[in-house]
Protein backbone atom coordinates (compact mmCIF):
# COMPACT_ATOMS: atom_id res chain seq x y z
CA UNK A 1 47.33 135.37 73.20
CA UNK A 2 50.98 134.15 72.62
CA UNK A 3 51.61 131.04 74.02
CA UNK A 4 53.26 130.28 77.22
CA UNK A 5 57.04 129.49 76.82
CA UNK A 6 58.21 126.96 79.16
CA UNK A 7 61.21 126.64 80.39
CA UNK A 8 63.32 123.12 80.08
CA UNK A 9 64.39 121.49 83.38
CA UNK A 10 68.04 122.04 83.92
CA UNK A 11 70.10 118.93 82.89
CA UNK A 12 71.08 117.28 86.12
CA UNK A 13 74.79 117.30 86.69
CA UNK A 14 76.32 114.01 86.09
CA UNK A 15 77.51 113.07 89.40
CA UNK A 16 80.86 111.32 90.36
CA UNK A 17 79.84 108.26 90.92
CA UNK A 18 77.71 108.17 87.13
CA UNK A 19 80.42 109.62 85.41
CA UNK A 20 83.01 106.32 83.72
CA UNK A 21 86.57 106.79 85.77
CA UNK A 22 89.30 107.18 83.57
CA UNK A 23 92.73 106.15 84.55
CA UNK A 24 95.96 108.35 83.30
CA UNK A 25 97.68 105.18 82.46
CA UNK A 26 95.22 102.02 82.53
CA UNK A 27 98.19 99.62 81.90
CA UNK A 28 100.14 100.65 84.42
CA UNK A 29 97.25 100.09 86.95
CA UNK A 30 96.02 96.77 85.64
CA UNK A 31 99.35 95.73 86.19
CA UNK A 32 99.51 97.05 89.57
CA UNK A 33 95.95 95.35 90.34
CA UNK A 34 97.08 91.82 89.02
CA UNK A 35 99.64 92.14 91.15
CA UNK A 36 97.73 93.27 94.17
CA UNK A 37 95.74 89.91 93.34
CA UNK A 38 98.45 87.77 92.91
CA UNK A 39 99.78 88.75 96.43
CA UNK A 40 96.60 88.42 98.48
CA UNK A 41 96.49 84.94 96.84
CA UNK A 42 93.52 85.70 94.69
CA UNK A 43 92.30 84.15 91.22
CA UNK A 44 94.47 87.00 88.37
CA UNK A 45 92.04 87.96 85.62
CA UNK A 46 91.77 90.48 83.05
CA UNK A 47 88.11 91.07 84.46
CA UNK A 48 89.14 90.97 87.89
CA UNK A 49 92.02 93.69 87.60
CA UNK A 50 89.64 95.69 85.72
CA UNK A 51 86.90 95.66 88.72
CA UNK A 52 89.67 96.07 91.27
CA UNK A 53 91.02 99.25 89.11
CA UNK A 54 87.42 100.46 88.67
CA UNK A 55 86.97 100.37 85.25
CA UNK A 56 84.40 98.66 82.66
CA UNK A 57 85.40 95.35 82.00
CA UNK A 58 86.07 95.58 78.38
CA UNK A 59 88.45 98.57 79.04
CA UNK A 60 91.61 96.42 79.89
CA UNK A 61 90.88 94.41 76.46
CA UNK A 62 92.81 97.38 74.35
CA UNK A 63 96.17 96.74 76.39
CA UNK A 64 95.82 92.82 77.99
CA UNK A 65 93.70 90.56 75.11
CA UNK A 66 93.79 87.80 77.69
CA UNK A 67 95.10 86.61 81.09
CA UNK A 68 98.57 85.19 79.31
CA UNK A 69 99.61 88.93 78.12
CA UNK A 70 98.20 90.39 81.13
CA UNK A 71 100.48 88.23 83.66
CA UNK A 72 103.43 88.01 80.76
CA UNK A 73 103.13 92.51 81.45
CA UNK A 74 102.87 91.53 85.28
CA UNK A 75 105.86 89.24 85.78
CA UNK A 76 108.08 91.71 83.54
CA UNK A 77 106.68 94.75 86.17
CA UNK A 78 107.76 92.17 89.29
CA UNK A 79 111.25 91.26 87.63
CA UNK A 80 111.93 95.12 86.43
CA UNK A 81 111.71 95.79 90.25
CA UNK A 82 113.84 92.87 91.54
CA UNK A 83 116.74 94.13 89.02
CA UNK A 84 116.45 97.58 90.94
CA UNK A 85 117.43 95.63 94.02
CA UNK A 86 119.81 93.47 92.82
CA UNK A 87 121.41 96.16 91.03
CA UNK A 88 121.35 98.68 93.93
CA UNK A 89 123.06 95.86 96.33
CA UNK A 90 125.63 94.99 93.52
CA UNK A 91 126.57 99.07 93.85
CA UNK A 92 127.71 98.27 97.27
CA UNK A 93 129.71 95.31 96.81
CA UNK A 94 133.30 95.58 96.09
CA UNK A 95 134.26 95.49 93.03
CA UNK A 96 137.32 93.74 92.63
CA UNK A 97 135.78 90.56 94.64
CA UNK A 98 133.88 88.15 92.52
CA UNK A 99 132.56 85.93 95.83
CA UNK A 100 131.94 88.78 97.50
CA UNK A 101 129.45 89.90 94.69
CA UNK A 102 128.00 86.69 94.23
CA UNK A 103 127.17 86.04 97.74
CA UNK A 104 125.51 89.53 97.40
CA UNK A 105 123.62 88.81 94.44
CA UNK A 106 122.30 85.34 96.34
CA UNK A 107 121.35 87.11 99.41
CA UNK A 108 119.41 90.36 97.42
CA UNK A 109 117.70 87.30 95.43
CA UNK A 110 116.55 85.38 98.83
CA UNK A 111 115.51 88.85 100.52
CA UNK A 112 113.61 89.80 97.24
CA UNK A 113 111.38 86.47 96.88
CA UNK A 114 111.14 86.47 100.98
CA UNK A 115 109.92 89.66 100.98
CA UNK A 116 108.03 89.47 97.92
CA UNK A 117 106.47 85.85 97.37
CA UNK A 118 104.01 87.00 95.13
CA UNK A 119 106.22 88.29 92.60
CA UNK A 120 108.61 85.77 93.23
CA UNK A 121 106.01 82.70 92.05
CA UNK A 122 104.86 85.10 89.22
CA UNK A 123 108.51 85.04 87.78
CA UNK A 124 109.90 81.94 88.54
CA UNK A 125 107.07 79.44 88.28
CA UNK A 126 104.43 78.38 84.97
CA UNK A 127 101.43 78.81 87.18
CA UNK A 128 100.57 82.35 85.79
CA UNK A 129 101.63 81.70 82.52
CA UNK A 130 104.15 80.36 79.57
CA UNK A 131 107.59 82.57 80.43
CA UNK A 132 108.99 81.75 76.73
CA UNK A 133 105.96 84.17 75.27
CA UNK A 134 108.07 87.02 77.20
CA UNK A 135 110.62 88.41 75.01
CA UNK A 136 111.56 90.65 77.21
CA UNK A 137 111.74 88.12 80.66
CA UNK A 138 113.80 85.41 78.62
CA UNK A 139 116.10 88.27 77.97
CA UNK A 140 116.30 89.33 81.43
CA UNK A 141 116.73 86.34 82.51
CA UNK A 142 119.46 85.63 80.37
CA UNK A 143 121.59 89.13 81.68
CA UNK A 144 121.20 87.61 84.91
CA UNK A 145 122.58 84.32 84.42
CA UNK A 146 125.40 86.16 82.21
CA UNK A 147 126.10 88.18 85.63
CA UNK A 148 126.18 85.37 87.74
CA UNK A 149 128.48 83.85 84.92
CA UNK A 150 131.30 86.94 85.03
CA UNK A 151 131.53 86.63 88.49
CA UNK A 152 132.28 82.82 88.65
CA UNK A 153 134.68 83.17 85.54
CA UNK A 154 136.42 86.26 87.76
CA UNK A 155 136.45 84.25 90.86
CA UNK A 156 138.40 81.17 88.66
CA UNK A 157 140.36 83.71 87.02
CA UNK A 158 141.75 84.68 90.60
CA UNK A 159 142.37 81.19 91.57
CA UNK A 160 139.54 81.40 94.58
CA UNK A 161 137.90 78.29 93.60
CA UNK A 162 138.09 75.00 94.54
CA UNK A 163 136.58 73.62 91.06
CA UNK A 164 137.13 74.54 87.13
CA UNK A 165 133.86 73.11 86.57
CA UNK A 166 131.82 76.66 86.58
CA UNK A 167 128.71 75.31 85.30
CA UNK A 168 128.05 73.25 87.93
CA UNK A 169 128.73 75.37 90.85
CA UNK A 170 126.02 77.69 89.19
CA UNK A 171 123.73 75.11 88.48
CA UNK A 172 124.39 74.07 92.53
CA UNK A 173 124.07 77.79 93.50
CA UNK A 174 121.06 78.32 91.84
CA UNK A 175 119.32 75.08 93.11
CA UNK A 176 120.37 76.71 96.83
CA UNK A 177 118.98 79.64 95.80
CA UNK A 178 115.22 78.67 94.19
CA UNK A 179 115.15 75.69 96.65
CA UNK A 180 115.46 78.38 99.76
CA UNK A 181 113.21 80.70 98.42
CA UNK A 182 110.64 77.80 97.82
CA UNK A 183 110.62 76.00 100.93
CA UNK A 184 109.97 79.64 102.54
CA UNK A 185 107.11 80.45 100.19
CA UNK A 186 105.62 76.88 100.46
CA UNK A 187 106.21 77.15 104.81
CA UNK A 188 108.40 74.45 105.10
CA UNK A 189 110.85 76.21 107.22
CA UNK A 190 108.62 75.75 110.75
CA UNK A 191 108.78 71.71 110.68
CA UNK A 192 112.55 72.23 110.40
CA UNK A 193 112.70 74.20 113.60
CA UNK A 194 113.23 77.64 112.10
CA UNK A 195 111.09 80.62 113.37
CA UNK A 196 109.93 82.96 111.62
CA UNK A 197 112.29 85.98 112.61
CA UNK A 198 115.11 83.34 111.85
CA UNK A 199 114.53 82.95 108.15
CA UNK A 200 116.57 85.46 106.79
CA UNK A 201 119.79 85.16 109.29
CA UNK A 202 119.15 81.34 108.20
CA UNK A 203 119.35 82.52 104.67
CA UNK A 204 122.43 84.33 104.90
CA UNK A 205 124.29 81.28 106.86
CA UNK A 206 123.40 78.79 104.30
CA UNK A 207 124.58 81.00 101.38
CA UNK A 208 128.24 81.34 103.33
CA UNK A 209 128.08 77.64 103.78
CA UNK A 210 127.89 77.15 100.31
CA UNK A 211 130.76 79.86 99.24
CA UNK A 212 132.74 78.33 102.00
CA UNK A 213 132.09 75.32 99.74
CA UNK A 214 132.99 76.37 96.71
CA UNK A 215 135.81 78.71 97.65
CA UNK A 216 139.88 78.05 98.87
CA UNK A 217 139.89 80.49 101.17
């Protein structure tokens, strides 16, 4: 009598939840993740981006080998999107006046690190991580200060300002600048009387103070 054949159990379907999730582009959503941490205030680790982008936690290793390249790819992803801004308010400032540009540039840069304070403590503090490993940062940074540099030397050029001395009304226009955007992130502004809905409009008064300042107009 031949022997009974029997049939194998079918091979249970792997279900979603079993199956490993893989990400089109794993960088780009660690980066988004660290981020995401960064802004709620939270403790930025390779391990922690990877559980919060639900992946295994040796998966981000192939892109980020530690926290340092993970926040260097971070801040570079946060500054990439404040040039957008500054370069989309710079579009609508006229041209052929240099004040007018850098009074723009000052207020995009406030409204940016207002509106962004994560991003804005990523990029212009050493609490994430040494800025002089990022090639690419230092370099941005440098355009920027070159920018800020050409309108200045423009402004002097047309005889608007009160001072040769270029360097230091950028080094005081800068210290306006970071100091402003600090005291908001650290919430000073409340013990000197300033709402919360008054931040901004007390933003853009203090940067016309200092252009009033600087300018002979």
């Amino acid at each position: 009598m031949p022997a009974r054949q029997t049939s194998k159990p079918p091979a249970r379907r792997q279900t979603a939840a079993a199956r490993p999730y893989h990400h089109g582009d794993l960088r780009r959503v660690l980066i988004d993740a660290a981020l995401q941490l960064a802004a709620e205030g939270a403790e930025v680790s390779v391990r922690e981006a990877a559980r919060r982008a639900a992946v295994s936690p040796g998966a981000p290793f192939r892109h980020f080998p530690n926290r340092d390249a993970l926040m260097a790819a971070v801040a570079e992803e946060a500054q990439r999107r404040f040039r957008v801004v500054i370069e989309a308010v710079l579009a609508e400032a006229p041209p052929a006046d240099p004040l007018a540009r850098f009074r723009a540039f000052g207020l995009a840069y406030l409204r940016w690190a207002m509106r962004n304070p994560a991003h804005f403590e990523i990029i212009s503090t050493g609490r994430y991580f040494v800025h002089g490993s990022s090639a690419e940062l230092t370099r941005d940074n440098a355009e920027l200060v070159a920018l800020t540099e050409r309108m200045l030397a423009d402004a002097a050029e047309q005889g608007l300002l009160r001072s040769t001395d270029l360097k230091r009304i950028l080094i005081a226009g800068r210290a306006l600048i970071y100091g402003f955007a600090r005291m908001n992130l650290d919430g000073h502004f409340p013990r000197w009387g300033v709402r919360e809905g008054e931040i901004e409009w007390m933003a853009e008064g203090v940067i016309d103070l200092f252009i009033a300042g600087i300018s002979k107009r």
